[in-house]
C-alpha atoms as a PDB file:
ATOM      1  CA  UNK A   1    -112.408  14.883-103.773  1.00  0.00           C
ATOM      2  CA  UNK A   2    -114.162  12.348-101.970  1.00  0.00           C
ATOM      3  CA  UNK A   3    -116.304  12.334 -98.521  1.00  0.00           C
ATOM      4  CA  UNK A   4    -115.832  10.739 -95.148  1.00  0.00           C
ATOM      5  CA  UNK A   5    -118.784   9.009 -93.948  1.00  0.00           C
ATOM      6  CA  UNK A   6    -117.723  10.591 -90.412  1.00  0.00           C
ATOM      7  CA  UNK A   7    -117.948  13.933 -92.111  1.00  0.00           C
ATOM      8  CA  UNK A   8    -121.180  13.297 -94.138  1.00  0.00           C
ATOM      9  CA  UNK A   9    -122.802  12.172 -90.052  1.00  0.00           C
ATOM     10  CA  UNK A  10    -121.273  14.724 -88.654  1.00  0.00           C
ATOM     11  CA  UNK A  11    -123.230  17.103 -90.960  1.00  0.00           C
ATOM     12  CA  UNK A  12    -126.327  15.874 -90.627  1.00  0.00           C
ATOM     13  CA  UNK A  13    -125.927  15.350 -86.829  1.00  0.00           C
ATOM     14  CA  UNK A  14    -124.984  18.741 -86.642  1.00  0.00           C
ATOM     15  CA  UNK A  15    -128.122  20.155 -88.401  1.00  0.00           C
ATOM     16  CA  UNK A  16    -130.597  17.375 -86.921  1.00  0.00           C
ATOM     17  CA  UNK A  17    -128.583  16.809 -83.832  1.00  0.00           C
ATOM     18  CA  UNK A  18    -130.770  13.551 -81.996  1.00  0.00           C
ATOM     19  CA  UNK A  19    -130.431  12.282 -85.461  1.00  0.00           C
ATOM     20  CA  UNK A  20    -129.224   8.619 -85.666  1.00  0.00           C
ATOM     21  CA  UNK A  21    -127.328   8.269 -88.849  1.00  0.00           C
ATOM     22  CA  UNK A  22    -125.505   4.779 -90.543  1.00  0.00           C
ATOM     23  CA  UNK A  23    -123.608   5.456 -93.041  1.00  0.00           C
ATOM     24  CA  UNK A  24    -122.477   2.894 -95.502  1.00  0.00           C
ATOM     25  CA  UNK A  25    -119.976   3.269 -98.509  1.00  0.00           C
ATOM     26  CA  UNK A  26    -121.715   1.255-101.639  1.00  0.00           C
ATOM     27  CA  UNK A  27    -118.648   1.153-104.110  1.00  0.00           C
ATOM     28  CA  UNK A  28    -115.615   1.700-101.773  1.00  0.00           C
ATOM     29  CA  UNK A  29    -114.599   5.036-103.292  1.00  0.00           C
ATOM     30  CA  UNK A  30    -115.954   7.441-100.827  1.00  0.00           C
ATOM     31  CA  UNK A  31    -118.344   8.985-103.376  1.00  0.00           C
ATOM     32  CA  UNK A  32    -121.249   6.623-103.525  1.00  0.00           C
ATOM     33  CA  UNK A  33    -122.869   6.095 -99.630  1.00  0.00           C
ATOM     34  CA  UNK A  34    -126.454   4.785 -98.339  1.00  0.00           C
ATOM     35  CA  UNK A  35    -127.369   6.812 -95.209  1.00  0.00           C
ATOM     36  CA  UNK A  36    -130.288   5.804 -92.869  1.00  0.00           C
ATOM     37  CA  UNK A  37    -131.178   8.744 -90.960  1.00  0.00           C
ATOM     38  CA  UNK A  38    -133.682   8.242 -87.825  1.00  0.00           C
ATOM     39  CA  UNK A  39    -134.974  11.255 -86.198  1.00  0.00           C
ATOM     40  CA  UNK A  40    -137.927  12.231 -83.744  1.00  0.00           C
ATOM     41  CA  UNK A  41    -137.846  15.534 -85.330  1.00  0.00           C
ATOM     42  CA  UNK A  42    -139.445  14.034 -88.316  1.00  0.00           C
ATOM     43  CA  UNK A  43    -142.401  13.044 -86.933  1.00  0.00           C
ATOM     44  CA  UNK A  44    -145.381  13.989 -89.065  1.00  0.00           C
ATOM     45  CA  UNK A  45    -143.596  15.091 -91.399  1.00  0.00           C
ATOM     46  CA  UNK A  46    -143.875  13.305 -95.677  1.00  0.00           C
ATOM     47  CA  UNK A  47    -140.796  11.550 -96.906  1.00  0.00           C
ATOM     48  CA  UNK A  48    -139.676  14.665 -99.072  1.00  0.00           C
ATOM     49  CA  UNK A  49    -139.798  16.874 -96.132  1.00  0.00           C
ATOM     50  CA  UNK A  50    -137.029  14.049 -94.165  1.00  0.00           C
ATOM     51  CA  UNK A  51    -134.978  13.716 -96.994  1.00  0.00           C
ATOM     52  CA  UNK A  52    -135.360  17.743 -97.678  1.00  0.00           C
ATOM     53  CA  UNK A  53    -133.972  18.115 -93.818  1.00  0.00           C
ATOM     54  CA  UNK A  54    -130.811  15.890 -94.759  1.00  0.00           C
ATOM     55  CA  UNK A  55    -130.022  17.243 -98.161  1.00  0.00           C
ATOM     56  CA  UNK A  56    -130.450  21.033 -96.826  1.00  0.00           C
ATOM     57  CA  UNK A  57    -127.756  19.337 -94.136  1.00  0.00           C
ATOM     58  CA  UNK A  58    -125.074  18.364 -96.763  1.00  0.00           C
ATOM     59  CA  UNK A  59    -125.539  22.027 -98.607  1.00  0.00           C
ATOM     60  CA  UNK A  60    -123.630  22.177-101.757  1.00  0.00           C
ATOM     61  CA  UNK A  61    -121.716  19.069-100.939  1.00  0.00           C
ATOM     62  CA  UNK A  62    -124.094  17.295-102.501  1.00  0.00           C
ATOM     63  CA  UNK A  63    -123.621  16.438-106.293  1.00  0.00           C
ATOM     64  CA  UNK A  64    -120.068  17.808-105.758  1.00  0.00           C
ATOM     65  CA  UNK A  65    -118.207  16.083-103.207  1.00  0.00           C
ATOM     66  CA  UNK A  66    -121.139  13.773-102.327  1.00  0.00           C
ATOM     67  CA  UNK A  67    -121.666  12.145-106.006  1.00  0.00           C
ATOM     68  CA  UNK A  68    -124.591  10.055-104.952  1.00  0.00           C
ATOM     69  CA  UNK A  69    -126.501   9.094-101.763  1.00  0.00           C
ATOM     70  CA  UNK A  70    -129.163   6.565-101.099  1.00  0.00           C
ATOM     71  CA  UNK A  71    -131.322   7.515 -98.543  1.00  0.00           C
ATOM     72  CA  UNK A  72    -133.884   5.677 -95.966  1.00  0.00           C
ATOM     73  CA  UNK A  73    -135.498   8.299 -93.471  1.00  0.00           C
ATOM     74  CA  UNK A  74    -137.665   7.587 -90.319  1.00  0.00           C
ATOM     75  CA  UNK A  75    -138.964   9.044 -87.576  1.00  0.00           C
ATOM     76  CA  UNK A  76    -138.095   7.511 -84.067  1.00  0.00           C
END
């Protein structure tokens, strides 16, 4: 079953909450997104360790729910 964008925000805003997060559906089927998560809380911190942070967010949605997300991290 397909994913919200609300609900994939929502779960990263609720794990990284001053996390600014755009959400966009690539194919119109609600299982392929692009999220661009901006966060002061990543400050310092590599790429992997950002995209880590989200990931660790969307738990075992990911690959199961969430087929496949594109992702652009940054710190603000």
């Amino acid at each position: 079953m397909p994913m919200a964008a609300d609900d994939i925000a929502a779960l990263i805003r609720a794990a990284i909450p001053d996390a600014e997060v755009e959400i966009t559906d690539l194919a119109g089927d609600g299982d392929h997104y692009a999220a661009r998560v901006t966060s002061a809380s990543f400050a310092g911190l590599p790429l992997r360790k950002q995209h880590q942070a989200v990931y660790a967010a969307l738990g075992h949605r990911m690959g199961g729910e969430l087929h496949a997300l594109q992702l652009k991290t940054a710190a603000a």
